[in-house]
C-alpha atoms as a PDB file:
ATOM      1  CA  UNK A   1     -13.352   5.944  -7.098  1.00  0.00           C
ATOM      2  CA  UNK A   2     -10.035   5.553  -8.744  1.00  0.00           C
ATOM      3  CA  UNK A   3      -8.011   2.201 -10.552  1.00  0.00           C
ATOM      4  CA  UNK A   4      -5.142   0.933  -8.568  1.00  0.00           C
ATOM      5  CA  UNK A   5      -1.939   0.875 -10.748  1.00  0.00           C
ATOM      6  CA  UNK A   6      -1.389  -2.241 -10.114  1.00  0.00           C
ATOM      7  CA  UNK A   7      -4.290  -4.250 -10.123  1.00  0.00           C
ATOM      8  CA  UNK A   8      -6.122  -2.009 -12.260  1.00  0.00           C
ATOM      9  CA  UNK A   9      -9.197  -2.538  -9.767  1.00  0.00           C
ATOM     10  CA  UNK A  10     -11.227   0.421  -8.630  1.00  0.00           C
ATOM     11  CA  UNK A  11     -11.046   1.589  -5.405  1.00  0.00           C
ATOM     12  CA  UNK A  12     -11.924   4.262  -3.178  1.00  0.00           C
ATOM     13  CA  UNK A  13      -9.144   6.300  -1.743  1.00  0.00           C
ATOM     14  CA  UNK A  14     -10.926   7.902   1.405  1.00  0.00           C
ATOM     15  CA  UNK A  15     -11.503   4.274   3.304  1.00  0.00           C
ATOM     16  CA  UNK A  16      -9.711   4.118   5.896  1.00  0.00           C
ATOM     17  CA  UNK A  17      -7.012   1.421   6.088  1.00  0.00           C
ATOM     18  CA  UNK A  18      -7.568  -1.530   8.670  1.00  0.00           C
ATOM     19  CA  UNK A  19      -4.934  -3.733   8.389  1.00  0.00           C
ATOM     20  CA  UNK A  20      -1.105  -3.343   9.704  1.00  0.00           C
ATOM     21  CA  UNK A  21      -0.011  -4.935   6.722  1.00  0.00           C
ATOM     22  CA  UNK A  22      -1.795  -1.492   4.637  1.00  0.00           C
ATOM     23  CA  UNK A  23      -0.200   0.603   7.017  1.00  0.00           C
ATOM     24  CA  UNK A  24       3.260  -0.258   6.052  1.00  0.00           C
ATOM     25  CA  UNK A  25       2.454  -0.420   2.605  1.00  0.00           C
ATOM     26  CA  UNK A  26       1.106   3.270   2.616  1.00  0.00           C
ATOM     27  CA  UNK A  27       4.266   3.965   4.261  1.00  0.00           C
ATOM     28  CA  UNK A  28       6.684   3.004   1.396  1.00  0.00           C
ATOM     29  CA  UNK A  29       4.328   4.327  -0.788  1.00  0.00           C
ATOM     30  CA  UNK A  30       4.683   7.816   0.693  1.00  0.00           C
ATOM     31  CA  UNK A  31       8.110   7.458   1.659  1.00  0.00           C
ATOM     32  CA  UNK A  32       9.957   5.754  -1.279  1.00  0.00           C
ATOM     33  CA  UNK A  33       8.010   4.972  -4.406  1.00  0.00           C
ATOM     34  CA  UNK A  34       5.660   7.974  -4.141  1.00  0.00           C
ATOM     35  CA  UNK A  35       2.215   6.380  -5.427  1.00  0.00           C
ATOM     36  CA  UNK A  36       0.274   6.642  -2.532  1.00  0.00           C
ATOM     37  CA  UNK A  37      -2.605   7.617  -4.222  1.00  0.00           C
ATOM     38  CA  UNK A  38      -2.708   5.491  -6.825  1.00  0.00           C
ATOM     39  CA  UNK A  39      -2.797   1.922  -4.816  1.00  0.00           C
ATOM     40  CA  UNK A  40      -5.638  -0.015  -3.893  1.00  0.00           C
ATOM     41  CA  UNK A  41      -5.933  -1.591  -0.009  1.00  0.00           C
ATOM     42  CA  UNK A  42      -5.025  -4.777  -0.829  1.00  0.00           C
ATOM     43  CA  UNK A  43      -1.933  -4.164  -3.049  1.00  0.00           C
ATOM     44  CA  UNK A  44      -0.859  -1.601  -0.055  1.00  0.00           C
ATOM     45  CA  UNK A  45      -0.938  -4.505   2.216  1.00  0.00           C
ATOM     46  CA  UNK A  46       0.857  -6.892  -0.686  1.00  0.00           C
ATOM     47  CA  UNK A  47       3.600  -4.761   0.106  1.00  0.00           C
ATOM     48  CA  UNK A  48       3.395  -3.818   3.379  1.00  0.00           C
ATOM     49  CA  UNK A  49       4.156  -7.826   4.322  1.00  0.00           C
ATOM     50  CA  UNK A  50       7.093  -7.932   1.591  1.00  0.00           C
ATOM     51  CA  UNK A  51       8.549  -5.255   3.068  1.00  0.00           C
ATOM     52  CA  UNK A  52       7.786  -6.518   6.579  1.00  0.00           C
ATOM     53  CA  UNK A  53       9.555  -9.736   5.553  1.00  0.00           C
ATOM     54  CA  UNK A  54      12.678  -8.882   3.494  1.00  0.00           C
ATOM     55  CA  UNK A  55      13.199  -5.100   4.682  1.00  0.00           C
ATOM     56  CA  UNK A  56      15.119  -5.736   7.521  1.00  0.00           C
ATOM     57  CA  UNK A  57      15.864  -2.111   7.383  1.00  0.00           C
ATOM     58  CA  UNK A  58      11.984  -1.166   8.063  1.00  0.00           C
ATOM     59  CA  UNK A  59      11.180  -3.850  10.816  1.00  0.00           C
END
């Protein structure tokens, strides 16, 4: 189990995501800000849809 950074809820890194929304999250996590590992699910998927909504440039 690890804390998200965010949240600062525990969660456990190996489930596997379910939800487009995570997907896209994990993506600019990876990709741009680099804290993969350190996000929970839901705040993945928090901004997955932001991104999915105002980054044109990732639609």
């Amino acid at each position: 189990m690890k804390t998200c950074t965010v949240c600062k809820k525990p969660f456990d890194p190996n489930a596997p995501l379910t939800d487009p929304a995570e997907e896209a999250g994990l993506f600019m996590a990876r990709e741009i800000y680099g804290d993969a590992d350190d996000l929970c699910p839901a705040c993945l998927a928090n901004r997955g849809r932001l991104a999915m909504m105002y980054c044109r440039e990732y639609s």
